[in-house]
Protein backbone atom coordinates (compact mmCIF):
# COMPACT_ATOMS: atom_id res chain seq x y z
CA UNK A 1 -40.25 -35.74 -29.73
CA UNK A 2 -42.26 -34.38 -32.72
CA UNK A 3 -40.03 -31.17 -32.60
CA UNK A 4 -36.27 -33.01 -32.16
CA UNK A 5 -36.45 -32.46 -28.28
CA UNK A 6 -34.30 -34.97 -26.04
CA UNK A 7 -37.41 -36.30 -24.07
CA UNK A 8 -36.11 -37.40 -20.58
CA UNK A 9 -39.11 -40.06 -19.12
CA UNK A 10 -39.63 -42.35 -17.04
CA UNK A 11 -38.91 -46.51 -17.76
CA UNK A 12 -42.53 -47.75 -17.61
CA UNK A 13 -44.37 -49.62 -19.74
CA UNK A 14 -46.48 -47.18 -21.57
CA UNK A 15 -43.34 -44.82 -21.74
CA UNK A 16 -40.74 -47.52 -23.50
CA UNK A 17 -43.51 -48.78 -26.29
CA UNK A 18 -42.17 -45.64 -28.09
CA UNK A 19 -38.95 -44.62 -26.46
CA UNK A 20 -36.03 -46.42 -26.10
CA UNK A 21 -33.20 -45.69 -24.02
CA UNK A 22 -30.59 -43.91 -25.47
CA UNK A 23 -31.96 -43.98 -29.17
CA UNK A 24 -34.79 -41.85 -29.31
CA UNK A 25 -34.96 -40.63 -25.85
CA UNK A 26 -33.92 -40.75 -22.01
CA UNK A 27 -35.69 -43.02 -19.15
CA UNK A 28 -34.94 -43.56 -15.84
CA UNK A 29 -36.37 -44.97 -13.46
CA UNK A 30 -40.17 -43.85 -11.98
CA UNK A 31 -38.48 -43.25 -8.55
CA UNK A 32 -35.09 -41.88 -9.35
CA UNK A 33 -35.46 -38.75 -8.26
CA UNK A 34 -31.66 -37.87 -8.35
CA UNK A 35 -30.91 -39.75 -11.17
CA UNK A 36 -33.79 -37.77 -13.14
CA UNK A 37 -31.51 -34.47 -12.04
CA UNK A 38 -28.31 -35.98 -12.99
CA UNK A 39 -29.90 -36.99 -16.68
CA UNK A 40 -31.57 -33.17 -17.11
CA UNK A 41 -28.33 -31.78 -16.10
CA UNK A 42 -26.17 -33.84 -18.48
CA UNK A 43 -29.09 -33.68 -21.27
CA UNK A 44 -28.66 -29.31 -20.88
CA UNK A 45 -24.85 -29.44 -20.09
CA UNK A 46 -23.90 -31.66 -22.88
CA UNK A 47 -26.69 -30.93 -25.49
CA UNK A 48 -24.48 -32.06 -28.69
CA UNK A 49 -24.12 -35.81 -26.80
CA UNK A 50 -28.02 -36.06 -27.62
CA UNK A 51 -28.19 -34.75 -31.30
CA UNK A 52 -28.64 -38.00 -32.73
CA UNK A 53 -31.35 -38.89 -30.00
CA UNK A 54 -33.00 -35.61 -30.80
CA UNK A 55 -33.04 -36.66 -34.62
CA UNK A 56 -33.84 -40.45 -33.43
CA UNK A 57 -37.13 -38.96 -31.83
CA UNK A 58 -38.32 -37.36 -34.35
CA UNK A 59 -38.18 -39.68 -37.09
CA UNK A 60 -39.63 -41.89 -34.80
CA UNK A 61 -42.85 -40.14 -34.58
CA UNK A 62 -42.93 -39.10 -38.35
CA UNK A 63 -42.11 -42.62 -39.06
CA UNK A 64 -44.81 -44.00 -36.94
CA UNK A 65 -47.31 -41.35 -35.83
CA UNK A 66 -47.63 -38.27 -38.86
CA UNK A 67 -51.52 -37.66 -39.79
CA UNK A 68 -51.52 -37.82 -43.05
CA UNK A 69 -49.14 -40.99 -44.08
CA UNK A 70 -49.58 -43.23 -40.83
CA UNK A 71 -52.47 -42.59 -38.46
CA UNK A 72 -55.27 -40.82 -40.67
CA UNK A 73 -54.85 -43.82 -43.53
CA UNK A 74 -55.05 -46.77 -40.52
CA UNK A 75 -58.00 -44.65 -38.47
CA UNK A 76 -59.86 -44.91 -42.08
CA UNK A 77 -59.08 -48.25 -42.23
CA UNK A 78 -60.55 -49.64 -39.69
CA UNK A 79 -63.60 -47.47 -40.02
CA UNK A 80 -64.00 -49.49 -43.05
CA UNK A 81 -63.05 -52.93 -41.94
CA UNK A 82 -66.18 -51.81 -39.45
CA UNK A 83 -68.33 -50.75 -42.08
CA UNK A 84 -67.96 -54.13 -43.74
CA UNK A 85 -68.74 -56.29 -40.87
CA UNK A 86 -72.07 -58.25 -40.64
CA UNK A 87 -74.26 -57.23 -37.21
CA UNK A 88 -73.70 -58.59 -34.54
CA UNK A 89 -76.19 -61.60 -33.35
């Protein structure tokens, strides 16, 4: 997603806290076998259909998951919020 791909995934519940359907990505379902062929073929045949989900993806993990602005300044954070707790009992 990081790099504008059209991630095709499956709909489970770790999968759709990020992606969702159609914006940012592709998901069908866990045992779809042929409908996880029929969404790779369209996704390669018809790669200009998914240039805004390409885009969608990756301003979805710049907007939520880059280093330096997002996950680096919370990680410190909370190292902090630790640091300033009293011991435990």
């Amino acid at each position: 997603m990081s790099a504008g791909a059209c991630v095709i995934a499956s709909n489970t519940a770790p999968v759709t806290e990020v992606i969702r359907d159609g914006f940012n990505g592709v998901l069908v379902d866990f045992f779809a076998v042929q409908d996880l062929a029929e969404r790779v073929v369209d996704v390669l045949a018809n790669p200009d259909r998914y240039d805004d989900v390409r885009r969608n993806a990756r301003a979805t993990i710049v907007d939520n998951y880059d280093l330096s602005k997002v996950c680096l300044p919370k990680w410190i954070a909370s190292l902090n919020e630790q640091a300033t707790l009293p011991p435990a009992a």
